[in-house]
N, C-alpha and C. Protein backbone atom coordinates (compact mmCIF):
# COMPACT_ATOMS: atom_id res chain seq x y z
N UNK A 1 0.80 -1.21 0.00
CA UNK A 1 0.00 0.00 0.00
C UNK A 1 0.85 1.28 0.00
N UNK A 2 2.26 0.97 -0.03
CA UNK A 2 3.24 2.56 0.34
C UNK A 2 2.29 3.21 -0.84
N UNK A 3 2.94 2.60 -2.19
CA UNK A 3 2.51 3.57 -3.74
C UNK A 3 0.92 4.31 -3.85
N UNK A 4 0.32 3.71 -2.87
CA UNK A 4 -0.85 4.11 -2.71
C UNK A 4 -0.73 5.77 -2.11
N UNK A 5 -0.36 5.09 -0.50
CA UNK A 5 0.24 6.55 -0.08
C UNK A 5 0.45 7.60 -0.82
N UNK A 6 1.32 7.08 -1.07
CA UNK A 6 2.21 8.19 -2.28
C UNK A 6 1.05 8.87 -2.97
N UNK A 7 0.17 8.17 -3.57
CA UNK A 7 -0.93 8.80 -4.48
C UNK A 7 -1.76 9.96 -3.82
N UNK A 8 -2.12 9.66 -2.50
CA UNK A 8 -2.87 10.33 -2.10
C UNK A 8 -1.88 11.70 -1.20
N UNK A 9 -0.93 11.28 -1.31
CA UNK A 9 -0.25 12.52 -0.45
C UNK A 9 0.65 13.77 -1.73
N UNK A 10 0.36 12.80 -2.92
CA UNK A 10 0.27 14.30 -4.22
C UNK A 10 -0.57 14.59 -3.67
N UNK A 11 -1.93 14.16 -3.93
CA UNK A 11 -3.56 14.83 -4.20
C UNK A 11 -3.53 15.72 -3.38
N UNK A 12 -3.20 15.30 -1.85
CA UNK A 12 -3.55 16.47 -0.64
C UNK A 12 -2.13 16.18 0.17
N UNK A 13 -1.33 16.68 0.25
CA UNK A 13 -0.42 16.78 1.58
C UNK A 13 -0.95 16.83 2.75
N UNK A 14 -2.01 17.47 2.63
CA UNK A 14 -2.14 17.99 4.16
C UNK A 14 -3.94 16.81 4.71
N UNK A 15 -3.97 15.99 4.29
CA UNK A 15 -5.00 14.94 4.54
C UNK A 15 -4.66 14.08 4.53
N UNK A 16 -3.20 13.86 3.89
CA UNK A 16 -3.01 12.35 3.08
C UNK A 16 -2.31 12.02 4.35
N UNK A 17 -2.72 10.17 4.77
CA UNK A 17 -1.89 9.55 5.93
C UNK A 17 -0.81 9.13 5.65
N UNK A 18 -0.22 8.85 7.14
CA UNK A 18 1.26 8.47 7.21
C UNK A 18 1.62 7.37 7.86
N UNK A 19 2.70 6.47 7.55
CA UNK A 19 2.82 5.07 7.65
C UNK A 19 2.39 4.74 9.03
N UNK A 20 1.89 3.70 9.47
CA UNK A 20 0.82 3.40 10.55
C UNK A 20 -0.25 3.78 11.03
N UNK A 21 -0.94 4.99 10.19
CA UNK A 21 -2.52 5.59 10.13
C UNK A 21 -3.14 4.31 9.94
N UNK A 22 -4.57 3.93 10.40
CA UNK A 22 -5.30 3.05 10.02
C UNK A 22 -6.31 3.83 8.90
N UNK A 23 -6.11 3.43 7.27
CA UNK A 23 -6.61 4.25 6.45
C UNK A 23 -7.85 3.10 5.65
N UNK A 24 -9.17 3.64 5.61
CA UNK A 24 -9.84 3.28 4.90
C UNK A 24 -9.90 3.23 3.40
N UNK A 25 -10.25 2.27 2.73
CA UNK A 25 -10.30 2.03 1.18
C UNK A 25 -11.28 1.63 1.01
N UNK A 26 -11.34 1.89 -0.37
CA UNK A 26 -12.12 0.78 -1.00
C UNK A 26 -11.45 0.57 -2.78
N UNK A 27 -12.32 -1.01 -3.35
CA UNK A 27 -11.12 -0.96 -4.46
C UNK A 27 -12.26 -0.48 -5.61
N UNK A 28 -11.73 -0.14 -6.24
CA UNK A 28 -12.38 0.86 -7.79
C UNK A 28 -12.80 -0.57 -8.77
N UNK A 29 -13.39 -0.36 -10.30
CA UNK A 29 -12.72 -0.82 -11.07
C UNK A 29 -11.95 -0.57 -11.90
N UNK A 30 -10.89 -0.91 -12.13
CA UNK A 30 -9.57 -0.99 -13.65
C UNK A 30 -9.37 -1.84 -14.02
N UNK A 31 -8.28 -1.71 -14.83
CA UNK A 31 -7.85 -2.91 -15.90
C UNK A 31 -7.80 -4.17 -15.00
N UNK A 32 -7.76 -5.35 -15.83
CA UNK A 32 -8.03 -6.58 -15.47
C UNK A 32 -5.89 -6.93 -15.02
N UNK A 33 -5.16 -6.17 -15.64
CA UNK A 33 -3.83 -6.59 -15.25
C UNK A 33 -3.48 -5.55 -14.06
N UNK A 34 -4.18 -4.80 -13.77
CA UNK A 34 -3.92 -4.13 -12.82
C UNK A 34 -3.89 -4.46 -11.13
N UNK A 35 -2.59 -3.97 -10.86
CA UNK A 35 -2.29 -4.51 -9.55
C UNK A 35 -3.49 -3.98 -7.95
N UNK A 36 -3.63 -4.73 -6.83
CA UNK A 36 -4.82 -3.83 -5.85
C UNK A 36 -3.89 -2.86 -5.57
N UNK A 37 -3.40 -2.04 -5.37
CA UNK A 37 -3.12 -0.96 -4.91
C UNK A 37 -3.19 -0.01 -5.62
N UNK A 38 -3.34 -0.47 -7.50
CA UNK A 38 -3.67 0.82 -7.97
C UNK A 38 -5.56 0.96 -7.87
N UNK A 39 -5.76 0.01 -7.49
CA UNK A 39 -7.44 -0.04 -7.86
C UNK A 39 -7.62 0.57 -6.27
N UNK A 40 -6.86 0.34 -5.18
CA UNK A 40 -7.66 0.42 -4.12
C UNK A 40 -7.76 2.58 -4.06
N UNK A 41 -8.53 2.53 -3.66
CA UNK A 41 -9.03 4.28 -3.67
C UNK A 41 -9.48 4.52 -2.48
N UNK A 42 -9.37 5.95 -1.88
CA UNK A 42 -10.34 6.52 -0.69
C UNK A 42 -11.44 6.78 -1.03
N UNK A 43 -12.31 5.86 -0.08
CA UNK A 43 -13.84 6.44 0.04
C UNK A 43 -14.47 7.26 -0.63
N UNK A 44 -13.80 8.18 0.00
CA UNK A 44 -14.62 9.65 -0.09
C UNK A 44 -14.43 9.99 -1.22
N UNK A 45 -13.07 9.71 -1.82
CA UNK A 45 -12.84 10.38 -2.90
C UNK A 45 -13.64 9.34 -4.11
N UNK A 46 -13.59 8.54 -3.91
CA UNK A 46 -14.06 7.64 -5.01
C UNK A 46 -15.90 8.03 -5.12
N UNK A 47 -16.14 8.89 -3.82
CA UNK A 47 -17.66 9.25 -3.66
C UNK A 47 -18.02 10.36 -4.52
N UNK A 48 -17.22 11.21 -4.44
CA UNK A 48 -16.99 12.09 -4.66
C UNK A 48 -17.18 12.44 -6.20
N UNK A 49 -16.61 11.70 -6.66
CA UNK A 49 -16.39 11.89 -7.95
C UNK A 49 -16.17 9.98 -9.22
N UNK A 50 -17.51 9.84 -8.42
CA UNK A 50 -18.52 8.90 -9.15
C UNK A 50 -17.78 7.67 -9.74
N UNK A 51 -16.40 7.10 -8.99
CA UNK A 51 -15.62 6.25 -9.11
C UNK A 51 -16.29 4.47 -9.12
N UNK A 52 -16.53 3.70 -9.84
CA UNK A 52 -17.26 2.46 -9.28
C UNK A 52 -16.59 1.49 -9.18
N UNK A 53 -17.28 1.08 -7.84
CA UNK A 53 -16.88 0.48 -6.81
C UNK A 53 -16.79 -1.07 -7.80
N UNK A 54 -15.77 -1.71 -7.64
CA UNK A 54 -15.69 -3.37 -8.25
C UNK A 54 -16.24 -4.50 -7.28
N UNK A 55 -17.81 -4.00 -7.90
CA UNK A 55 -18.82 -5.27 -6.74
C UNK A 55 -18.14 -6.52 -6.96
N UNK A 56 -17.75 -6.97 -8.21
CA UNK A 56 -17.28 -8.32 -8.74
C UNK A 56 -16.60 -8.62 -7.71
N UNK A 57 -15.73 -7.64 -7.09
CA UNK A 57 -14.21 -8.17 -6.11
C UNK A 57 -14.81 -8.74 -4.73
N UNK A 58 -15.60 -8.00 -4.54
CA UNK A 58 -16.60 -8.12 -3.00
C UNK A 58 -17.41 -9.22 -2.86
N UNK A 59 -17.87 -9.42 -3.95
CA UNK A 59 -19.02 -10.67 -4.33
C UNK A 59 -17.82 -12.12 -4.14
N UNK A 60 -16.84 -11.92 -4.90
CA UNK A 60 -16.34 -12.72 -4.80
C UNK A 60 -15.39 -13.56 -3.21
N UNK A 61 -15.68 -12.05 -2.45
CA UNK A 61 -14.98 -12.22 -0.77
C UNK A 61 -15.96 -12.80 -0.24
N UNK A 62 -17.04 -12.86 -0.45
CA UNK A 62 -18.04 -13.19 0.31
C UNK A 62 -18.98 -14.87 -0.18
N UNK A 63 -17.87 -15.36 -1.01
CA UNK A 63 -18.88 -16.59 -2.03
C UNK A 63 -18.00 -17.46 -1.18
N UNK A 64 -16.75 -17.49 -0.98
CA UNK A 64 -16.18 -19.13 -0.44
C UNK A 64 -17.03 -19.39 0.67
N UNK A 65 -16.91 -18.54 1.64
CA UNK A 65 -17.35 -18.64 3.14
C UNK A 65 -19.17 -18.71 3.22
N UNK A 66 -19.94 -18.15 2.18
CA UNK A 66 -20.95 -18.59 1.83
C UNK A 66 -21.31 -19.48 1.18
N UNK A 67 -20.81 -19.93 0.57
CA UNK A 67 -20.81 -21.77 -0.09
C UNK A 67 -21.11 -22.91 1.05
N UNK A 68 -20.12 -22.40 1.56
CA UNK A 68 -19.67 -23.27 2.85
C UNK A 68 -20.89 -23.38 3.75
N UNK A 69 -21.33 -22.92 3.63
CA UNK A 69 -22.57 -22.46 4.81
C UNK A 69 -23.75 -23.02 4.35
N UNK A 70 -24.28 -22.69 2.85
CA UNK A 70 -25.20 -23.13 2.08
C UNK A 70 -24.88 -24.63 1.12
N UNK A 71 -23.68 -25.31 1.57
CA UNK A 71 -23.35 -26.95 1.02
C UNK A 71 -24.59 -28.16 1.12
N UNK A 72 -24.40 -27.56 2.86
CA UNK A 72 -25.39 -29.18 3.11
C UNK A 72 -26.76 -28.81 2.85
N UNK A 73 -27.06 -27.41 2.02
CA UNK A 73 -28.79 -27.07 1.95
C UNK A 73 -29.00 -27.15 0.25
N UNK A 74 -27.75 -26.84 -0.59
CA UNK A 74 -28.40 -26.64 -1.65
C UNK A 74 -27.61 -27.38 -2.32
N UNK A 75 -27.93 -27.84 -3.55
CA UNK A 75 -27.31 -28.65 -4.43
C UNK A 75 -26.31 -27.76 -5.13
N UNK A 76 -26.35 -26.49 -5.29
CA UNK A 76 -25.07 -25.66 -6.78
C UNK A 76 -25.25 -24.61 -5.52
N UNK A 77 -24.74 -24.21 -4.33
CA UNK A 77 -24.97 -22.95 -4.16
C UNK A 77 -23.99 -22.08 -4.58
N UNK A 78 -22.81 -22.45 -5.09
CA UNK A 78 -22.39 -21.18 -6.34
C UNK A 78 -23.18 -20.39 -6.92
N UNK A 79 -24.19 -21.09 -7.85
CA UNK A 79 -24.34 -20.50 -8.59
C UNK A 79 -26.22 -19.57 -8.18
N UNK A 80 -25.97 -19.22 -6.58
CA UNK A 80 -27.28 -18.42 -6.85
C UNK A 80 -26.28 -16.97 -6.45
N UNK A 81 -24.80 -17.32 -6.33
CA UNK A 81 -24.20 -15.44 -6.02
C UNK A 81 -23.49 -15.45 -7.71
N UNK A 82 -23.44 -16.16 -8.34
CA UNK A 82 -23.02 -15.67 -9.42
C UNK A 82 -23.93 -15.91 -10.78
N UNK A 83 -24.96 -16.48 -10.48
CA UNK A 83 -26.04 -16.18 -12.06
C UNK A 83 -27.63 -15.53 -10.85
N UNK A 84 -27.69 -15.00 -12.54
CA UNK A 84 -29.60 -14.84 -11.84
C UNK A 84 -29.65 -13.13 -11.81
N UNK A 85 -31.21 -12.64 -11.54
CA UNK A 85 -31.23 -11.14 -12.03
C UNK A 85 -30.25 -10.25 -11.41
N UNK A 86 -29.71 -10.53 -10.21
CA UNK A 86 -29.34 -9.53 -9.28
C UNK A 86 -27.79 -10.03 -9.80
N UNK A 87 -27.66 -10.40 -11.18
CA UNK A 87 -26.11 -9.89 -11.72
C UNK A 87 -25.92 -9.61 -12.95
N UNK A 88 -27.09 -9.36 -13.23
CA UNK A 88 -27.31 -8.82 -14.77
C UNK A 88 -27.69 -7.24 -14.65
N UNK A 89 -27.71 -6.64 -13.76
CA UNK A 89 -27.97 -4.85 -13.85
C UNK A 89 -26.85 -4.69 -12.70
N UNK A 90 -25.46 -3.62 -13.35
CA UNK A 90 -24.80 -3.09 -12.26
C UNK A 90 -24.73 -1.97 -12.45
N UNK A 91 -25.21 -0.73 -11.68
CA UNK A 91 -25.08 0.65 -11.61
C UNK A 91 -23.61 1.09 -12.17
N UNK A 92 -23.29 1.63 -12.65
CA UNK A 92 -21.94 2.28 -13.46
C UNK A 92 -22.04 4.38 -13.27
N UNK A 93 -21.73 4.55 -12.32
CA UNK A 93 -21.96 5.96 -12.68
C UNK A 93 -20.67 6.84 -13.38
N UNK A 94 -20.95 7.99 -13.76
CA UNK A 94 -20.09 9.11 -14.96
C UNK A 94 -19.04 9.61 -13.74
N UNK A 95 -17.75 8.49 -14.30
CA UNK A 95 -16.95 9.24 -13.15
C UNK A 95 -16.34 10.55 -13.39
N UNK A 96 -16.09 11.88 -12.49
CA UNK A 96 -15.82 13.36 -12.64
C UNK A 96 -14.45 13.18 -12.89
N UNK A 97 -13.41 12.22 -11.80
CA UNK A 97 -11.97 12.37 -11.91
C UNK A 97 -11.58 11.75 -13.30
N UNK A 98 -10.28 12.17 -13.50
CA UNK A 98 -9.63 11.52 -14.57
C UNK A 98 -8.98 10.02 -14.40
N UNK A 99 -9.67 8.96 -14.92
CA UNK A 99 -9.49 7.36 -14.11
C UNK A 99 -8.39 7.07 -15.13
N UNK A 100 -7.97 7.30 -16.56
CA UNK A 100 -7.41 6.21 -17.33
C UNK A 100 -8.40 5.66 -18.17
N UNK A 101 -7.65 4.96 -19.00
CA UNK A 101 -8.16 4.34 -20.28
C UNK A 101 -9.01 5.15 -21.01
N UNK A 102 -9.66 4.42 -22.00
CA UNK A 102 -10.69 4.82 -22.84
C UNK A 102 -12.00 5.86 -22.38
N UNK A 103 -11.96 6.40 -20.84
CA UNK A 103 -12.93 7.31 -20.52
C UNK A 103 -12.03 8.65 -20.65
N UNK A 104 -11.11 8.49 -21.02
CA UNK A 104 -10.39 9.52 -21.45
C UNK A 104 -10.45 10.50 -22.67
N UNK A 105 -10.76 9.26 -23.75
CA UNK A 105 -11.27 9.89 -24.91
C UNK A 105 -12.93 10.13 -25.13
N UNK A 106 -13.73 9.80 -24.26
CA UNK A 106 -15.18 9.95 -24.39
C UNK A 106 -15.54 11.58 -24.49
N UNK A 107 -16.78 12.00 -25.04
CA UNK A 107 -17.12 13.02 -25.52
C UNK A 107 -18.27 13.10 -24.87
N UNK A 108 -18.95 13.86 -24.21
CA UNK A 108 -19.77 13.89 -23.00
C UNK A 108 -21.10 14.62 -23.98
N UNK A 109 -21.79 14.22 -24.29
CA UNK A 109 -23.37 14.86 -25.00
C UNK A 109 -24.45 15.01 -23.95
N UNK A 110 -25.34 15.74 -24.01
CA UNK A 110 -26.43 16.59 -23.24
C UNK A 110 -27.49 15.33 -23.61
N UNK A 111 -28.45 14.59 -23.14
CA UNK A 111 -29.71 14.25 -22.80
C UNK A 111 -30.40 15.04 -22.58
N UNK A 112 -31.73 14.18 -22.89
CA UNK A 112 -33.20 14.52 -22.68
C UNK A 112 -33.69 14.29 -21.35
N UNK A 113 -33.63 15.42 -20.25
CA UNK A 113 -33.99 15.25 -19.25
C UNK A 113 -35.20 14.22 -18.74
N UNK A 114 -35.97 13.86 -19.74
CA UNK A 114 -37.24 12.68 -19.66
C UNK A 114 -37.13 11.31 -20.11
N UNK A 115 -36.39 11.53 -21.51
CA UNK A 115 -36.43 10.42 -22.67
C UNK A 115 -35.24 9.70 -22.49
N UNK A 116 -34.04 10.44 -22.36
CA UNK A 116 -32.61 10.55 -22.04
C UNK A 116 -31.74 10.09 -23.70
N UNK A 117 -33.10 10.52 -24.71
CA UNK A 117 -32.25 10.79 -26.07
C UNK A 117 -31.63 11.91 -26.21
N UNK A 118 -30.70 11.79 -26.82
CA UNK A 118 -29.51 12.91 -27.22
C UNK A 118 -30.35 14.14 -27.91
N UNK A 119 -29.96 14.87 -27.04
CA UNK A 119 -30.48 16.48 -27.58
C UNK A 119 -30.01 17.20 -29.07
N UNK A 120 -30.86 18.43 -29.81
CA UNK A 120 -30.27 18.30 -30.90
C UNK A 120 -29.80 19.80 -30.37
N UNK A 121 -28.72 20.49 -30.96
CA UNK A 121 -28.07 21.88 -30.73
C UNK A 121 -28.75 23.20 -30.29
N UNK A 122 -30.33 22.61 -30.71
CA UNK A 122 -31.31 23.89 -30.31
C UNK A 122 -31.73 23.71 -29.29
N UNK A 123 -31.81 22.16 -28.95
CA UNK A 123 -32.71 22.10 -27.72
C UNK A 123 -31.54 22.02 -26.46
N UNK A 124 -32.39 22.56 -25.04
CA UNK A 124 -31.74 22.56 -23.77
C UNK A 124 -31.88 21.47 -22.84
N UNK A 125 -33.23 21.10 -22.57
CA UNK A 125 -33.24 20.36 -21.55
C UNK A 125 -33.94 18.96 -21.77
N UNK A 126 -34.95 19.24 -22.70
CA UNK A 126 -35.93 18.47 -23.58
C UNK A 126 -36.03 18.52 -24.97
N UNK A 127 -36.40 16.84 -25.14
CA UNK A 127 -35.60 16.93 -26.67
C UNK A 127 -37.70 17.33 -27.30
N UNK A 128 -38.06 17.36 -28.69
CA UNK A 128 -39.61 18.22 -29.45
C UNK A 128 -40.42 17.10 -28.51
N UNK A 129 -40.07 15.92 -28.38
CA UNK A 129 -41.04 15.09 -28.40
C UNK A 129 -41.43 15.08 -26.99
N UNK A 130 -40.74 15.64 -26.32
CA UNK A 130 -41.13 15.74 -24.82
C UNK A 130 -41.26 17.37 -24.03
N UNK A 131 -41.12 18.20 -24.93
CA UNK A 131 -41.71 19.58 -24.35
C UNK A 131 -42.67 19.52 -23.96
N UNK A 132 -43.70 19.09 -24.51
CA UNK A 132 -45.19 19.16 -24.29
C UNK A 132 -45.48 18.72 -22.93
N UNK A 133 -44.56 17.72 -22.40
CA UNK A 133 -45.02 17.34 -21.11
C UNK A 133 -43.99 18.25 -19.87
N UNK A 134 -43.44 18.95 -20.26
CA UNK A 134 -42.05 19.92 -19.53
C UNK A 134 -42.69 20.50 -18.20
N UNK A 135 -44.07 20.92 -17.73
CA UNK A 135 -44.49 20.87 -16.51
C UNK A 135 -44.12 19.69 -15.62
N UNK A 136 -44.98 18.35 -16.13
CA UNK A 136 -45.08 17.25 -15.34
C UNK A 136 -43.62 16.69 -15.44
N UNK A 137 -42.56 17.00 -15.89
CA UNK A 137 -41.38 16.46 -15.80
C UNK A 137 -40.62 17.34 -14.72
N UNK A 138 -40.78 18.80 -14.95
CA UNK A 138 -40.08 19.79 -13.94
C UNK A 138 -40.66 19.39 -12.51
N UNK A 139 -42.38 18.91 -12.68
CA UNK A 139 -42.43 18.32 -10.82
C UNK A 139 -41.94 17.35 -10.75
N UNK A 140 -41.18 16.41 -11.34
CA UNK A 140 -40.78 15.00 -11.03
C UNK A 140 -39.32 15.63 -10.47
N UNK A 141 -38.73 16.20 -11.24
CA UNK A 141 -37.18 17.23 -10.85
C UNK A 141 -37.20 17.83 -9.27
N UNK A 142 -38.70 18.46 -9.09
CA UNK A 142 -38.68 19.34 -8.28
C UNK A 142 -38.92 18.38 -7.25
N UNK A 143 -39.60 17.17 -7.51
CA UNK A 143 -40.10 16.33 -5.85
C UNK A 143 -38.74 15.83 -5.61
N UNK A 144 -37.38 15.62 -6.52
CA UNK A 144 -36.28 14.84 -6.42
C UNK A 144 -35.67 15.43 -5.38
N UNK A 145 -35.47 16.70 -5.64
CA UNK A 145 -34.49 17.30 -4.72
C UNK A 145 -35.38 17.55 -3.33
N UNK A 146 -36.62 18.20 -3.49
CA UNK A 146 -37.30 17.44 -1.92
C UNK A 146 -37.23 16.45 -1.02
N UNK A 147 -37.33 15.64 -1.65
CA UNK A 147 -36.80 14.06 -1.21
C UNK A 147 -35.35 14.06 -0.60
N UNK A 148 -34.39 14.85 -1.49
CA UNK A 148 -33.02 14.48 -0.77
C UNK A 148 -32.47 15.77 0.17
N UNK A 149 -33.35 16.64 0.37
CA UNK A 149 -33.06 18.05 1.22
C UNK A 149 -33.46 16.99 2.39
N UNK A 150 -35.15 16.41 2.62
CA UNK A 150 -35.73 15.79 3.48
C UNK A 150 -34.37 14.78 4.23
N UNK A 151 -34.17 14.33 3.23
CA UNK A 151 -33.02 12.89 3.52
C UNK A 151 -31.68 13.27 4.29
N UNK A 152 -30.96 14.18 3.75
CA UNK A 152 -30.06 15.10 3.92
C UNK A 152 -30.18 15.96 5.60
N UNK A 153 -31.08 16.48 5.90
CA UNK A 153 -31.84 17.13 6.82
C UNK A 153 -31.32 15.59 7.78
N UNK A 154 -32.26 14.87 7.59
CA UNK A 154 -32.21 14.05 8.48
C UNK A 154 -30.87 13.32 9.19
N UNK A 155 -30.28 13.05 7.99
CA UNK A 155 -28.61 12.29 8.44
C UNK A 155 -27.99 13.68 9.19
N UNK A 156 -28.17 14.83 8.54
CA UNK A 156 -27.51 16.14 9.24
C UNK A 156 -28.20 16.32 10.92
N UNK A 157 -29.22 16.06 10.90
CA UNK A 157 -29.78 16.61 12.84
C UNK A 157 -29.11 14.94 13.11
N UNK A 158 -28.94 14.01 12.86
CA UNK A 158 -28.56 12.81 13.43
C UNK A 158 -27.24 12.56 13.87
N UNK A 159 -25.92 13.59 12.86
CA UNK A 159 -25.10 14.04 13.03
C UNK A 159 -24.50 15.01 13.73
N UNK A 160 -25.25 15.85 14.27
CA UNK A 160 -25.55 16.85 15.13
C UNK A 160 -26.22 16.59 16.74
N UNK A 161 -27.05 16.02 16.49
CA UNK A 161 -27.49 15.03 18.03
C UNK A 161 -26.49 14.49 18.54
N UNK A 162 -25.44 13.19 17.51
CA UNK A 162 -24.26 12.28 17.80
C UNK A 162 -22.71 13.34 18.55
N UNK A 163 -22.90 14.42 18.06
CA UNK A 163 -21.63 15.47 18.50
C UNK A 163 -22.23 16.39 19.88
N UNK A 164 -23.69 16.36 20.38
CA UNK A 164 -23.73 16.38 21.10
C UNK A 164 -24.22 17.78 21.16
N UNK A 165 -24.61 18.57 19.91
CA UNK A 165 -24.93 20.41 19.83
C UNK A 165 -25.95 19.90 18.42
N UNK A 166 -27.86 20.86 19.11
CA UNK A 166 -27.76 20.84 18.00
C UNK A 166 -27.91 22.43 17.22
N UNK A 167 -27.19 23.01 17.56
CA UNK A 167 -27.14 24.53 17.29
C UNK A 167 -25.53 25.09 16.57
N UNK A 168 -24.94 23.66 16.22
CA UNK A 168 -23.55 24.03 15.21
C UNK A 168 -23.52 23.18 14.54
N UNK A 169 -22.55 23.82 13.30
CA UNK A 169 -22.26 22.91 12.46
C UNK A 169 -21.81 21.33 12.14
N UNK A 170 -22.06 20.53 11.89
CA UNK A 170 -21.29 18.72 11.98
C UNK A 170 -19.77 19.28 11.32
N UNK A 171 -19.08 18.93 12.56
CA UNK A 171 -17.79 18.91 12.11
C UNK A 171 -16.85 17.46 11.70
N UNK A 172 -18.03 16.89 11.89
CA UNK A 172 -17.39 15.40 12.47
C UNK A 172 -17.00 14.69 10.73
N UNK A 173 -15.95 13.92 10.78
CA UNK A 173 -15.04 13.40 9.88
C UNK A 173 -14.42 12.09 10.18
N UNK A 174 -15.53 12.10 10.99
CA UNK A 174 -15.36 9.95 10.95
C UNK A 174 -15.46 8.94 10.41
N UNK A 175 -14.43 8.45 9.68
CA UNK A 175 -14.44 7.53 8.79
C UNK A 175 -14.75 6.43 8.73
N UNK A 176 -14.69 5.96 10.30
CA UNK A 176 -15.63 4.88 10.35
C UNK A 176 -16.77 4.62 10.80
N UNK A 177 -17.49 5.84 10.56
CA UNK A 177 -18.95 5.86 10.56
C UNK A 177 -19.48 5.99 9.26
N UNK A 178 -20.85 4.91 9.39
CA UNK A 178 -21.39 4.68 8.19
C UNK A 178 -22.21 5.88 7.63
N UNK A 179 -22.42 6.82 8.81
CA UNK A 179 -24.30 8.07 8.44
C UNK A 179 -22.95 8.96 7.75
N UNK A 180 -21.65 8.88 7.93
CA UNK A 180 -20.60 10.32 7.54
C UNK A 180 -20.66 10.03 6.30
N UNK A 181 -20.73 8.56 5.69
CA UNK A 181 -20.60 8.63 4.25
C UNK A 181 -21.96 8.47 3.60
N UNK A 182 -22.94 8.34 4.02
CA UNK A 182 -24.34 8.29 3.86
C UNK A 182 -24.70 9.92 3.72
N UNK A 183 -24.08 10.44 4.20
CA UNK A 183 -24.36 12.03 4.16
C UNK A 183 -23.70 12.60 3.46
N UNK A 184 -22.59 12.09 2.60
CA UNK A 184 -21.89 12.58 1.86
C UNK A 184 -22.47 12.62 0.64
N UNK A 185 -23.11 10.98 0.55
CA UNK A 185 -23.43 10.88 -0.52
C UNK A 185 -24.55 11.87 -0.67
N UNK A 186 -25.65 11.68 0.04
CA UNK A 186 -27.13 12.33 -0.02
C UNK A 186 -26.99 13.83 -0.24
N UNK A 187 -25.13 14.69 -0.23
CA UNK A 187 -25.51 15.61 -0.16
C UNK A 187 -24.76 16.23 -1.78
N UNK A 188 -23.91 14.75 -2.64
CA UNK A 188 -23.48 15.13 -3.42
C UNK A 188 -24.61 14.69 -4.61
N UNK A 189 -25.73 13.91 -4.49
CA UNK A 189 -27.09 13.43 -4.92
C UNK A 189 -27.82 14.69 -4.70
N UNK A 190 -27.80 15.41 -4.03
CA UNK A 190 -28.32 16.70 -3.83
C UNK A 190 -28.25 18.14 -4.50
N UNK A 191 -27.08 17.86 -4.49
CA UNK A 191 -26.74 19.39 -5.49
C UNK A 191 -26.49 18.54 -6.89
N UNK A 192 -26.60 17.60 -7.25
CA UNK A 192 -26.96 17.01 -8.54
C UNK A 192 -28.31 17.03 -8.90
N UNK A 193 -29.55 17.16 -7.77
CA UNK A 193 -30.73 17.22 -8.55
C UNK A 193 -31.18 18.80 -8.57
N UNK A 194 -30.42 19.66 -7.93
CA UNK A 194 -30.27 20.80 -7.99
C UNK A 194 -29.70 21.32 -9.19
N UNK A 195 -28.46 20.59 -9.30
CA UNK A 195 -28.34 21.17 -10.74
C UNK A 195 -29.37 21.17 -12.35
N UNK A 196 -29.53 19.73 -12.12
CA UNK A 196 -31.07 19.05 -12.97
C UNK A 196 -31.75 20.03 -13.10
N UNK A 197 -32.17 20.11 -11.96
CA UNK A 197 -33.56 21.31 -11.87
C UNK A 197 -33.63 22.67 -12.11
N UNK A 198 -32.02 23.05 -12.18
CA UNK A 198 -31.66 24.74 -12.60
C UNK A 198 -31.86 24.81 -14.03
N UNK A 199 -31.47 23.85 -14.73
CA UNK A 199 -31.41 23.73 -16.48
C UNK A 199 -32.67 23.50 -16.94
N UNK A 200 -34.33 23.66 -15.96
CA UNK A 200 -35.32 24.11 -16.41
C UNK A 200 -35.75 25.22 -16.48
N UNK A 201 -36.52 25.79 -18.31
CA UNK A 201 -36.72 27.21 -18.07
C UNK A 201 -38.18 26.86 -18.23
N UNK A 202 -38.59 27.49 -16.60
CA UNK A 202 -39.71 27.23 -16.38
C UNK A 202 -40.37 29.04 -16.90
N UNK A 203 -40.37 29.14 -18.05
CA UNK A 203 -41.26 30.32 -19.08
C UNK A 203 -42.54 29.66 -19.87
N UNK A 204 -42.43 28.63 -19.80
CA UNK A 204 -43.69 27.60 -20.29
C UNK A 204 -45.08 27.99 -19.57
């Protein structure tokens, strides 16, 4: 893990740990010849900026010792963690940082906030075939970010109760608490449906 170090103490000097810190990871995905230490990433940062997580690696930590368990009950229990619906859809999100390979050369095009077909140069948010409905789509936008102010709100007074004030800011930066990265997320899901919702011109 030194080269790892190393990585993160370019990024930030002044965050990045030092030999015997107990430092949290998690591993990304990359290339298939690629060694764990270049895949393994910080948390936050991998949160941050929409890095995905290699369920494959995890699934696979968790199949010997579950085999084992499910032997004397099922005839193949391999194969209910590695076939079947729940491994045919894996979330992939648009990572922000610069990862390597071929997302390097990708060319980033505007969607149809409804349809999520490619917009044509005139249009902004909605492609002809879906203006017409541009009210009932802007409340679907607008209940989104309700939902995650609500959500957000909540992990924040829970975070605030846990420090013991609830009349200041959460200063807290505990990494091994699960609501710190639950709130991270809900709050970078947040100003993402915020942004969504700014790129409506509600003149209709």
């Amino acid at each position: 893990m030194q080269n790892w170090l190393k990585k993160m103490l370019i990024r930030n000097p002044a965050t990045a740990p030092v030999v015997g810190d107990r430092v949290p990871y998690v591993i990304i995905k990359g290339d298939k010849a690629a060694r764990m230490w270049e895949k393994a990433e910080d948390p936050l940062y991998a949160l941050e900026n929409g890095l995905t997580i290699d369920a494959q690696y995890y699934l696979e930590q968790l199949v010997a010792p579950l085999v084992r368990i499910f032997e004397p009950l099922l005839e193949n229990p391999k194969s209910v963690f590695l076939n079947g619906d729940h491994t045919r859809q894996i979330h992939i999100p648009t990572p922000t940082a610069k990862v390597g390979g071929i997302a390097g050369f990708t060319v980033k095009r505007e969607s149809c906030m409804s349809c999520k077909a490619i917009l044509k140069p005139t249009e902004k948010t909605l492609c002809g075939y879906c203006h017409s409905n541009a009210p009932e789509v802007y409340q679907i936008f607008l209940n989104r970010v309700r939902e995650k102010e609500m959500k957000f709100q909540r992990l924040w007074t829970q975070c605030q109760s846990c420090q013991g004030s609830m009349h200041q800011e959460v200063i807290c930066t505990a990494n091994d608490c699960p609501i710190y990265y639950m709130r991270t997320k809900v709050h970078k899901d947040l100003q993402e449906a915020q942004q969504s919702l700014s790129k409506f011109d509600i003149s209709w």
